[in-house]
Protein backbone atom coordinates (compact mmCIF):
# COMPACT_ATOMS: atom_id res chain seq x y z
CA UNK A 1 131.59 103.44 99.30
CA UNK A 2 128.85 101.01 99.73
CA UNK A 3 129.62 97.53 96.66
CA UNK A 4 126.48 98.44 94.91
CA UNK A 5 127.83 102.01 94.51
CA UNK A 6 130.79 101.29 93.36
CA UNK A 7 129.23 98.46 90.78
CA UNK A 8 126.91 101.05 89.33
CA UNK A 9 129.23 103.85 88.88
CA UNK A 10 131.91 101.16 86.95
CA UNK A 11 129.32 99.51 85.14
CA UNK A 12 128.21 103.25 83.63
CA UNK A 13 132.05 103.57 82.76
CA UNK A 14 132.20 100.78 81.42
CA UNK A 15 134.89 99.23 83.39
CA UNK A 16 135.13 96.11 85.77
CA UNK A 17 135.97 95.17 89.09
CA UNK A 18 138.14 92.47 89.81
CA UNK A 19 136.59 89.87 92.70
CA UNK A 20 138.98 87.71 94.17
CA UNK A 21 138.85 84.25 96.02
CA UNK A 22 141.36 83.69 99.20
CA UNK A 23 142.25 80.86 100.96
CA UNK A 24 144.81 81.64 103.22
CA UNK A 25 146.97 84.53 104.11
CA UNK A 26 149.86 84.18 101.24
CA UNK A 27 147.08 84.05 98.52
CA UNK A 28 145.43 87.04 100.22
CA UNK A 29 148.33 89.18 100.56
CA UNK A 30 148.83 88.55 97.08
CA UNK A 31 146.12 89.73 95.83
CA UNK A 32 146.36 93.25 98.33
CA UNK A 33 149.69 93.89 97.03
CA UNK A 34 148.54 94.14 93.26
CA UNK A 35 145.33 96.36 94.23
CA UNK A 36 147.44 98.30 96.30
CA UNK A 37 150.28 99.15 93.93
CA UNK A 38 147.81 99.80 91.48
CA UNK A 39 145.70 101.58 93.57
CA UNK A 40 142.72 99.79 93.02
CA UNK A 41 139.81 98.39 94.87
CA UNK A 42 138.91 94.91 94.98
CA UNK A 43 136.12 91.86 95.99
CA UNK A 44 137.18 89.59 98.72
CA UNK A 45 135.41 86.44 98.23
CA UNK A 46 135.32 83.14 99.80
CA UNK A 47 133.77 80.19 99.06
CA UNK A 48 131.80 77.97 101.42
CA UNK A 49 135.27 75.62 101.06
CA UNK A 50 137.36 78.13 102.52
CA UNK A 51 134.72 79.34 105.17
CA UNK A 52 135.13 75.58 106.21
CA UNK A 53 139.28 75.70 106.47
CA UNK A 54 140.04 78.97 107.95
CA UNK A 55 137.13 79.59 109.98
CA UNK A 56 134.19 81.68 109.42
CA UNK A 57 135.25 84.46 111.98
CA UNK A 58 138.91 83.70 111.14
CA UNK A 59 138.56 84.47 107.38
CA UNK A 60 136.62 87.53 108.00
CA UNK A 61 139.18 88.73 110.11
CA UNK A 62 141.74 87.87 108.08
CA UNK A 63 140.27 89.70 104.58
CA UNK A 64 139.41 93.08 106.84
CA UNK A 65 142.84 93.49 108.72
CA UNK A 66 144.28 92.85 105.49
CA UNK A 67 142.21 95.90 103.58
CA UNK A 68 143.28 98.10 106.31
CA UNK A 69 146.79 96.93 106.26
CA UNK A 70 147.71 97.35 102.69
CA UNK A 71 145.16 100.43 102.05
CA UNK A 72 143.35 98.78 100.07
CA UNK A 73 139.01 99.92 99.57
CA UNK A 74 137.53 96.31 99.10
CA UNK A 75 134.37 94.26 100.32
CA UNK A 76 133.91 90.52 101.42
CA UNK A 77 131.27 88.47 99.40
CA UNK A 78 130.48 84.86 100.10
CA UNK A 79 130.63 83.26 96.41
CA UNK A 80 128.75 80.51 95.55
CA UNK A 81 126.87 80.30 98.51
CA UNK A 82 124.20 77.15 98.96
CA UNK A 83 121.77 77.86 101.30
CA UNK A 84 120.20 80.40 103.22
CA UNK A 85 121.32 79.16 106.38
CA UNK A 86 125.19 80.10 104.83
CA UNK A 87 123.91 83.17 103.65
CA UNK A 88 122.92 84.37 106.75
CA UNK A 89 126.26 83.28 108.78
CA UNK A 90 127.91 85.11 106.48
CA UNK A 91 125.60 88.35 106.72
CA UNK A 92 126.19 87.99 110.89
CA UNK A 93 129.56 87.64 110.55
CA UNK A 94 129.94 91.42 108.56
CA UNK A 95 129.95 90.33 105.19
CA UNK A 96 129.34 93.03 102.95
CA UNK A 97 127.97 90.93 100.03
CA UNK A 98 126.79 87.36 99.56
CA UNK A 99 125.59 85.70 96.61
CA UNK A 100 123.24 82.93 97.15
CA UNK A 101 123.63 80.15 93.83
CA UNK A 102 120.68 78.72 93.22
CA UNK A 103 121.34 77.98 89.48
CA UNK A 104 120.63 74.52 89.32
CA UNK A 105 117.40 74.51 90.84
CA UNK A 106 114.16 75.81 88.70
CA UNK A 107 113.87 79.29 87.89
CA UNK A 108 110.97 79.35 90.34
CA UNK A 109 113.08 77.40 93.08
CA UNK A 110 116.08 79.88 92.60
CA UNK A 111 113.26 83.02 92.50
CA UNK A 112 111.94 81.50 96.11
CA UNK A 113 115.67 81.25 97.45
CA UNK A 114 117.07 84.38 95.58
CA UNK A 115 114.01 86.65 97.25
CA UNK A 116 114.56 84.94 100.65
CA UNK A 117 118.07 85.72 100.37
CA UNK A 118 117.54 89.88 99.25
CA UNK A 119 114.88 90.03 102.11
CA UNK A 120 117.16 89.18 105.11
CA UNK A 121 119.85 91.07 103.29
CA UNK A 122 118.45 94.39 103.45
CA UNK A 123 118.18 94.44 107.54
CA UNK A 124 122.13 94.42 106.89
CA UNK A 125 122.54 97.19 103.81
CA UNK A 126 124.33 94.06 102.32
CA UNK A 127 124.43 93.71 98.51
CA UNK A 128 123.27 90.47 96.99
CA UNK A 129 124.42 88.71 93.63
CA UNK A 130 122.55 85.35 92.32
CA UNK A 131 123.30 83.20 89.46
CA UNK A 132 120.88 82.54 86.16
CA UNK A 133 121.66 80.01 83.62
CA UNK A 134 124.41 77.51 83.67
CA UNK A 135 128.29 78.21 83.93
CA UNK A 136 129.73 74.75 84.35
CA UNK A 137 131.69 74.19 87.61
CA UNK A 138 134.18 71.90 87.98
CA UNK A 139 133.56 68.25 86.36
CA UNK A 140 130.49 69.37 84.67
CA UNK A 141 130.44 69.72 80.98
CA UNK A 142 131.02 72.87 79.42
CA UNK A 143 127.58 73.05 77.11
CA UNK A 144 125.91 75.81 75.85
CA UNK A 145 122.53 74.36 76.80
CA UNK A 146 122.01 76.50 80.07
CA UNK A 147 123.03 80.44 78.57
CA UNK A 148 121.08 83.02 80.54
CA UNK A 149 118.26 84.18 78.36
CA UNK A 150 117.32 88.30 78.38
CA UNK A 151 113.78 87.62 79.11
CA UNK A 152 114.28 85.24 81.96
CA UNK A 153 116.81 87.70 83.48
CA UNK A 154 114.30 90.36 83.44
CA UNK A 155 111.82 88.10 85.20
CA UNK A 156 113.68 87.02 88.16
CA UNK A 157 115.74 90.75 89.14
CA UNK A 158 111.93 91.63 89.04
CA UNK A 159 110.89 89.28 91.31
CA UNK A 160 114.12 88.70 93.69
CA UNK A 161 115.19 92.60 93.86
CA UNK A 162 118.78 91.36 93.46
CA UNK A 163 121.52 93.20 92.73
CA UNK A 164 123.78 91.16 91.11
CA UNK A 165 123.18 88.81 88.31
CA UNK A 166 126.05 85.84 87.15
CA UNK A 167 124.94 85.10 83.25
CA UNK A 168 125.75 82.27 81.68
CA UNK A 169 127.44 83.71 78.37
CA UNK A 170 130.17 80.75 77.74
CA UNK A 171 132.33 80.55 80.73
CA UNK A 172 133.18 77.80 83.03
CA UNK A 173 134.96 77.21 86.16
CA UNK A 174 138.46 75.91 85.89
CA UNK A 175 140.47 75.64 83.42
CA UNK A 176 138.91 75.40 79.70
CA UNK A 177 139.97 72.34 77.17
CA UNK A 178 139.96 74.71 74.14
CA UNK A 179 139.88 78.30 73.69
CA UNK A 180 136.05 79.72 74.75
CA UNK A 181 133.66 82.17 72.79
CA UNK A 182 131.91 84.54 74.95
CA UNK A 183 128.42 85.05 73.55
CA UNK A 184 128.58 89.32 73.63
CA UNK A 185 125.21 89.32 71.34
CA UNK A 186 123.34 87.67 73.64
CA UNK A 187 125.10 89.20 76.66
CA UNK A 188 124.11 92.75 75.22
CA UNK A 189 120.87 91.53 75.30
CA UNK A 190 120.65 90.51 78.71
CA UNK A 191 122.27 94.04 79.84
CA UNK A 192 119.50 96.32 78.05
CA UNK A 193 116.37 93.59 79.31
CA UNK A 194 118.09 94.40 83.69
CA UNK A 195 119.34 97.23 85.30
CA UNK A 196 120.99 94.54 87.63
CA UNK A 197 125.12 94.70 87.86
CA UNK A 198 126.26 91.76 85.30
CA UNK A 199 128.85 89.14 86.76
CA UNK A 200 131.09 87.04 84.82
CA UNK A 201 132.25 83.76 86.75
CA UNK A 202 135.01 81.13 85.56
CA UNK A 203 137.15 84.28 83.79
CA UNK A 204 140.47 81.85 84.28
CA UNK A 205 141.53 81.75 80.97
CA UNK A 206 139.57 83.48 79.15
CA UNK A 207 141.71 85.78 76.54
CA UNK A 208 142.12 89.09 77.73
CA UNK A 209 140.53 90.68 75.07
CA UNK A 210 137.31 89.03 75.52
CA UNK A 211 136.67 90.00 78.71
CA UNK A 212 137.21 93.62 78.48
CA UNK A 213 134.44 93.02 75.28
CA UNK A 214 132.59 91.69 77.99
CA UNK A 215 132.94 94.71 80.24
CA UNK A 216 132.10 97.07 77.16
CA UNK A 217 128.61 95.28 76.80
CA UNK A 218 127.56 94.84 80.10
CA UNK A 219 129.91 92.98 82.00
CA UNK A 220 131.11 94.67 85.61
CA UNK A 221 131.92 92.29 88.27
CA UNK A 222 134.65 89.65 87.02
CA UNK A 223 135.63 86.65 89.18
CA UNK A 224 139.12 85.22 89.11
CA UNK A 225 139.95 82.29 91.26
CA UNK A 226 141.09 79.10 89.58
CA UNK A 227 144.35 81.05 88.13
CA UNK A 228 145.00 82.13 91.38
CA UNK A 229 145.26 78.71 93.16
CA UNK A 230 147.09 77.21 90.31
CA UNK A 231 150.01 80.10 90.07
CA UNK A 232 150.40 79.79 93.91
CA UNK A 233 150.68 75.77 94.05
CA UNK A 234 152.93 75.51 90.54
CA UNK A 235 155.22 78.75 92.14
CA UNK A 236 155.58 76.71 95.47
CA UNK A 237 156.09 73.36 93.85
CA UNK A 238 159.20 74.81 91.67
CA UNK A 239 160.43 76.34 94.59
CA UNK A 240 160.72 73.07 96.65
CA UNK A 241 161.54 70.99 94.07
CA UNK A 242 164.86 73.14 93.65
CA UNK A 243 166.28 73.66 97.66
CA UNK A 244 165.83 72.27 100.78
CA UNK A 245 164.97 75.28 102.41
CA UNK A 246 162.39 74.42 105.25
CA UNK A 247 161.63 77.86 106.60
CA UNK A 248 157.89 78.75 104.58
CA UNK A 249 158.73 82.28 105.53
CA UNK A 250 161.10 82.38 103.01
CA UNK A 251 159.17 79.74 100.40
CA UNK A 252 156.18 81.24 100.79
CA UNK A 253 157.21 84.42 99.89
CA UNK A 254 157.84 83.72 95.90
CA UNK A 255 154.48 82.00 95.63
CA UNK A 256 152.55 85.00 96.94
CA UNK A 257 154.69 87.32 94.69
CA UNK A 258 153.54 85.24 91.29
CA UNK A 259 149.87 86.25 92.22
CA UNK A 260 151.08 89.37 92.96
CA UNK A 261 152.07 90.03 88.95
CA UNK A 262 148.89 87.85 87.89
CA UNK A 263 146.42 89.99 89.65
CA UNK A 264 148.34 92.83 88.45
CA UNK A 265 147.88 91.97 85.13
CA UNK A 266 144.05 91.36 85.76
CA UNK A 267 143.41 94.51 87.32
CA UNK A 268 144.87 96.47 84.14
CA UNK A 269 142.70 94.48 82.14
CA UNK A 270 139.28 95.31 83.81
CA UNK A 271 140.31 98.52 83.90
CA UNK A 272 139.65 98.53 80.31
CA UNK A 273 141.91 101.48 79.00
């Protein structure tokens, strides 16, 4: 099934799909074990970062031999993408989505990049996600100052033709100082002014309970990547703290398990039962 197919038909059940970041094989096998014993499809992404350590064809190649080996129905986005340039490696390389983050630019800056962007996408059949408003990234202050407004989201998937839109409702990425409050009001707002798929970014941390809220008023797409690092690198840290054991077949191992039963316990909660 083609991403935007599958976004459309959860978003009308009001249920989400869990997109997950990868940086190397352990993280990624992690997260294919969860959607597989769940049976569950998920997003592949990677970052710019990762493209950079693995290896643009290597990561590509790693995230689609790893679908078919665990039976898993998932797609590869680029997240956070910078430039069009990226963009377009990534749509060469097979990607099936990209998202192209033009958020801190000006809304007619991000409209020029967002459109260039769709346009090259469609000689692919690729699906393409952009970002309005401003979800702090890491370092940046966690303000409200930047929420997506409904009107301004109706504007630019109007003029881009994306299909994707990350809203700025009161998430950030990495870990949050004190508990946050998702703005649903305004983020049932933004899902009656676009018939674009909603995307939640930075949902490390954010209680359970208010994500799946999300998800019932608009939300579809859900990204989880900061929890997933951070489980891996704690897991492995315990474990070599305690042995000697230099063999990272059998150290690895416990680390990928732990995101294993984290994206486990995501995946039941987008499923929003």
């Amino acid at each position: 099934m083609k991403l935007k197919d599958q976004l459309q038909e959860f978003t009308s059940l009001k249920r989400g799909l869990l997109a997950t970041n990868f940086y190397n094989l352990e993280t990624l096998h992690g997260v294919l074990q969860a959607a597989s014993d769940q049976n569950e499809p998920i997003i592949l992404q990677l970052t710019q970062s990762s493209i950079d350590y693995m290896g643009l064809k290597t990561a590509v190649n790693l995230g689609r031999s790893g679908l078919e080996q665990f039976g898993v129905e998932g797609w590869i986005h680029l997240d956070h993408g910078g430039s069009v340039e990226l963009a377009q490696r990534c749509l060469d390389a097979g990607f099936d989505s990209v998202m192209i983050d033009g958020s801190e630019l000006s809304f007619e800056e991000n409209i020029k990049i967002t459109s260039e962007v769709v346009k090259r996408a469609k000689n692919y059949g690729a699906h393409v996600e952009a970002e309005l408003g401003f979800v702090a990234k890491l370092g940046q202050s966690h303000g409200q100052q930047g929420f997506t407004q409904p009107e301004e989201a109706r504007e630019f998937v109007e003029a881009t033709g994306v299909d994707a839109l990350a809203v700025a409702i009161g998430t950030a990425h990495g870990f949050y100082k004190e508990e946050p409050k998702l703005d649903i009001n305004l983020l049932s707002k933004i899902a009656e002014n676009t018939p674009a798929t909603l995307v939640l970014h930075g949902s490390s941390g954010v209680p359970h309970e208010q994500v799946q809220n999300a998800i019932s008023n608009g939300i579809c797409k859900i990204n989880l990547a900061t929890e997933i690092k951070n489980i891996f690198m704690k897991t492995l840290k315990s474990q070599l703290s305690n042995n000697e054991e230099i063999d990272l077949r059998k150290v690895f191992p416990v680390a990928t398990s732990a995101i294993t039963g984290l994206v486990k316990e995501k995946l039941r909660m987008v499923r929003n039962d």
